[in-house]
Protein backbone atom coordinates (compact mmCIF):
# COMPACT_ATOMS: atom_id res chain seq x y z
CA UNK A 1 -84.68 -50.84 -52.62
CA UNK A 2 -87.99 -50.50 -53.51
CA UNK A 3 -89.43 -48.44 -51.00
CA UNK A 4 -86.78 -45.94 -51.80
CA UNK A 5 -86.86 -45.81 -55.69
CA UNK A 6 -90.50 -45.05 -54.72
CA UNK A 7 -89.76 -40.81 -55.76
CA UNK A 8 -88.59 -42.40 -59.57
CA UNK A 9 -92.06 -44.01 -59.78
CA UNK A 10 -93.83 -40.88 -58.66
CA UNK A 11 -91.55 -38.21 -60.78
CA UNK A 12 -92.60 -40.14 -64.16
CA UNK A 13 -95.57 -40.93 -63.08
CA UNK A 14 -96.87 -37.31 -63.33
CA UNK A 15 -96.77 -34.46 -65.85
CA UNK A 16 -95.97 -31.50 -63.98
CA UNK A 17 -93.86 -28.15 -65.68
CA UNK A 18 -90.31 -27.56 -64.30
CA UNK A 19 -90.17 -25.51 -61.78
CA UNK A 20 -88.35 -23.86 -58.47
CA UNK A 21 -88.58 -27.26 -56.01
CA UNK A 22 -87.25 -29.12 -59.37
CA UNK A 23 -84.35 -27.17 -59.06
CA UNK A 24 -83.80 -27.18 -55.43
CA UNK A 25 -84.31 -30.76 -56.01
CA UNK A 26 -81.72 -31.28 -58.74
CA UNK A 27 -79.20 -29.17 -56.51
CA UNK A 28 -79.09 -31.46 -53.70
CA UNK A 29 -79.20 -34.81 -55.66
CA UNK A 30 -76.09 -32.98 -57.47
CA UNK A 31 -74.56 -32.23 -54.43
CA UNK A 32 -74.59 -35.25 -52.95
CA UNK A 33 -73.77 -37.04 -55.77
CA UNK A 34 -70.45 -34.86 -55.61
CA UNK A 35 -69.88 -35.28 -52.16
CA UNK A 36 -70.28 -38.90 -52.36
CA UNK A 37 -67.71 -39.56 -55.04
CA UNK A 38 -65.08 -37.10 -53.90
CA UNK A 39 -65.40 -38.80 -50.28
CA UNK A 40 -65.42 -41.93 -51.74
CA UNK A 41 -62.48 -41.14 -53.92
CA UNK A 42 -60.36 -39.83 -50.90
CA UNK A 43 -60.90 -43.37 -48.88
CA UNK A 44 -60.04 -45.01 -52.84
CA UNK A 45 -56.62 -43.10 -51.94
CA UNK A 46 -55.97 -43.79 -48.68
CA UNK A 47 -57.19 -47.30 -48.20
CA UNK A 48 -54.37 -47.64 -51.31
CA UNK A 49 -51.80 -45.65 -50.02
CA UNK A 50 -52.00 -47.99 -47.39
CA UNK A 51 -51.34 -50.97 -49.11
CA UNK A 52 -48.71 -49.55 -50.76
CA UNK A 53 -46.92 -47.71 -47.30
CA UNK A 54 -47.41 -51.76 -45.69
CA UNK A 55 -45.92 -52.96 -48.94
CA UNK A 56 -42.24 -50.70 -48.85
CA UNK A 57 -42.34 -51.50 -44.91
CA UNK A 58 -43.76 -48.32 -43.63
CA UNK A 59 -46.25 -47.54 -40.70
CA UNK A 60 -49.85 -47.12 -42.57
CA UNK A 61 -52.25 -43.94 -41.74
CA UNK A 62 -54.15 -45.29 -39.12
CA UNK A 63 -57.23 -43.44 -39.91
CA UNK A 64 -58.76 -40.86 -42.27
CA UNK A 65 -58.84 -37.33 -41.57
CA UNK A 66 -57.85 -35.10 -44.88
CA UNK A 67 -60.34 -33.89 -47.15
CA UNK A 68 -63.71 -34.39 -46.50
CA UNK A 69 -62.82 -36.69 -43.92
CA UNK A 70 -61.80 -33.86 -41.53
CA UNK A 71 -65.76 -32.45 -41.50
CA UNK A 72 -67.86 -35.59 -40.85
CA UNK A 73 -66.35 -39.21 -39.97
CA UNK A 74 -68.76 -40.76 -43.11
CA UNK A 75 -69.32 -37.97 -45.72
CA UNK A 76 -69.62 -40.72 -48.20
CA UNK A 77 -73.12 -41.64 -46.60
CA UNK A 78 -73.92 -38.28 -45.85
CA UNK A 79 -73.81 -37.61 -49.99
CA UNK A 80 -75.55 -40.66 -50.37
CA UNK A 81 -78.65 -39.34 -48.15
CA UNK A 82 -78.61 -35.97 -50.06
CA UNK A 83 -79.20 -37.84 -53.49
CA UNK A 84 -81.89 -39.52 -51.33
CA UNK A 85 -83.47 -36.71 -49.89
CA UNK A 86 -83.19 -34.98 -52.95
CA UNK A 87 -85.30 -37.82 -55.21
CA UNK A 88 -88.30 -37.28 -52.24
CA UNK A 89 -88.41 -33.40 -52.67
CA UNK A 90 -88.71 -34.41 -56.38
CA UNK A 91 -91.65 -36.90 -55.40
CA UNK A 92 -92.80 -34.60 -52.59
CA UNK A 93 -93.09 -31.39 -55.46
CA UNK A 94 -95.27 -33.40 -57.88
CA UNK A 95 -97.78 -34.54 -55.32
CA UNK A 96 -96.28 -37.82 -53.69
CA UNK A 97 -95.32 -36.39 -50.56
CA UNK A 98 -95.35 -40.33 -49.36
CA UNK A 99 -92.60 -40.65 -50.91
CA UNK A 100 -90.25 -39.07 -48.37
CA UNK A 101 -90.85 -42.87 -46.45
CA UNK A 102 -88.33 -44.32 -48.61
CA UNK A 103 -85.92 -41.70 -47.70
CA UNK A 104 -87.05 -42.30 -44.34
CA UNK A 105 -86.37 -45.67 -44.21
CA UNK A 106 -82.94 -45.53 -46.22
CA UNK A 107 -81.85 -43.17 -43.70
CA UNK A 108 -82.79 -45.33 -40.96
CA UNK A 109 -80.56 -48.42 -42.16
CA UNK A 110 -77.53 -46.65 -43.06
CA UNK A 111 -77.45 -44.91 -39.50
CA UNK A 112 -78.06 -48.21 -38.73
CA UNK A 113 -74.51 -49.78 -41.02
CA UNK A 114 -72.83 -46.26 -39.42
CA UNK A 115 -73.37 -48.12 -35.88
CA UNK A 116 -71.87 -51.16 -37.30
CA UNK A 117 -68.75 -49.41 -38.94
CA UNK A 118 -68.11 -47.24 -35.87
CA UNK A 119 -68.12 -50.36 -33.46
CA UNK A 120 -65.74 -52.39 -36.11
CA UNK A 121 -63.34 -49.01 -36.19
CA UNK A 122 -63.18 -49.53 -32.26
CA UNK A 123 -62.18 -53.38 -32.33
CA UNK A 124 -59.13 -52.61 -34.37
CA UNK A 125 -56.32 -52.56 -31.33
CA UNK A 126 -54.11 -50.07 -33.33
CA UNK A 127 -57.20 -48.02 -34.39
CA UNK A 128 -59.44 -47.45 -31.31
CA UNK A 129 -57.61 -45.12 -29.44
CA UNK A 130 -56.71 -42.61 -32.77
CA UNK A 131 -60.36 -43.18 -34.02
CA UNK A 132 -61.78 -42.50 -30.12
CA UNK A 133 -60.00 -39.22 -30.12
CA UNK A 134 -61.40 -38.54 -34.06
CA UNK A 135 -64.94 -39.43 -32.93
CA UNK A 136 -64.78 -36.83 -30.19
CA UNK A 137 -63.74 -33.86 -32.90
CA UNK A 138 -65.13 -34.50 -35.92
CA UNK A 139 -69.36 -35.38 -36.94
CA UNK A 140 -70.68 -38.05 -37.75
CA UNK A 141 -72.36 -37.57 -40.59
CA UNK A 142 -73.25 -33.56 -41.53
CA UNK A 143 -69.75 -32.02 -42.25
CA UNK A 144 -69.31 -29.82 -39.56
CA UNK A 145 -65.99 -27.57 -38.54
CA UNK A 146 -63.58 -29.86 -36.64
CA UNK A 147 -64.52 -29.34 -32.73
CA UNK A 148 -62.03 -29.95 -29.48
CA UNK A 149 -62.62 -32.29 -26.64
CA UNK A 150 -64.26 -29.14 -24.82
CA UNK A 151 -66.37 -27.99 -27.27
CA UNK A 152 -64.25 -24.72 -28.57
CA UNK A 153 -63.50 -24.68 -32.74
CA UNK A 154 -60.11 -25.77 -33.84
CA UNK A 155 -57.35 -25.67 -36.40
CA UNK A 156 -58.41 -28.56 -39.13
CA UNK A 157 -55.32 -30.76 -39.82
């Protein structure tokens, strides 16, 4: 944690006027600070929509395509990495361009943990085949228009 808190250290660190990369800067932090609650949110919903479908009896949603979900298989993370990214253009505008290592390195491990929750998506019996066939259309991170198994653009669900 410390390496990437690194860009708080260097934006208080230095008296510097506002200006255009502060901006930029403050949009994507913003942004994916957005993206990362509403894609949090939407797996909020469905991992409890879940419970309550197994509770009445009913066959769960196997896995999560709506919303964000449909653009990039982890938009939560991807959200995560803007705010990231965003604190090291911060750090990177007022002199500290060092600072994009922590980003770096944050990015590093959670593609790392994005490994780990892909492979325990594909142990799940019930899952694997459903999550195979979502891997194949949809990104893995950048939100990106749904693709087919050839390549060719098609119709979100």
């Amino acid at each position: 944690m410390m390496g990437v808190c690194l860009p708080m250290y260097a934006i208080h660190s230095v008296e510097k006027p506002w200006n255009t990369w502060d901006t930029i800067a403050t949009i994507i932090c913003s942004c994916g600070i957005a993206l990362a609650y509403f894609a949090d949110t939407q797996l909020h919903e469905f991992v409890s929509r879940n419970i309550i479908l197994k509770e009445q009896g009913k066959p769960a949603e196997i896995v999560l395509k709506k919303g964000l979900w449909q653009y990039s298989r982890h938009p939560n993370y991807f959200g995560e990495q803007l705010w990231w990214w965003g604190l090291a253009v911060f750090g990177w505008n007022v002199g500290y361009g060092w600072t994009f290592i922590g980003s770096l390195v944050n990015s590093l491990c959670l593609a790392y943990v994005t490994g780990l929750v892909e492979q325990r998506m594909l142990q799940h019996d019930l899952r694997a085949n459903e999550y195979i066939a979502y891997q194949k259309t949809t990104s893995v991170w950048i939100p990106w228009f749904k693709l087919s198994f050839k390549g060719e653009k098609v119709k979100n669900t």
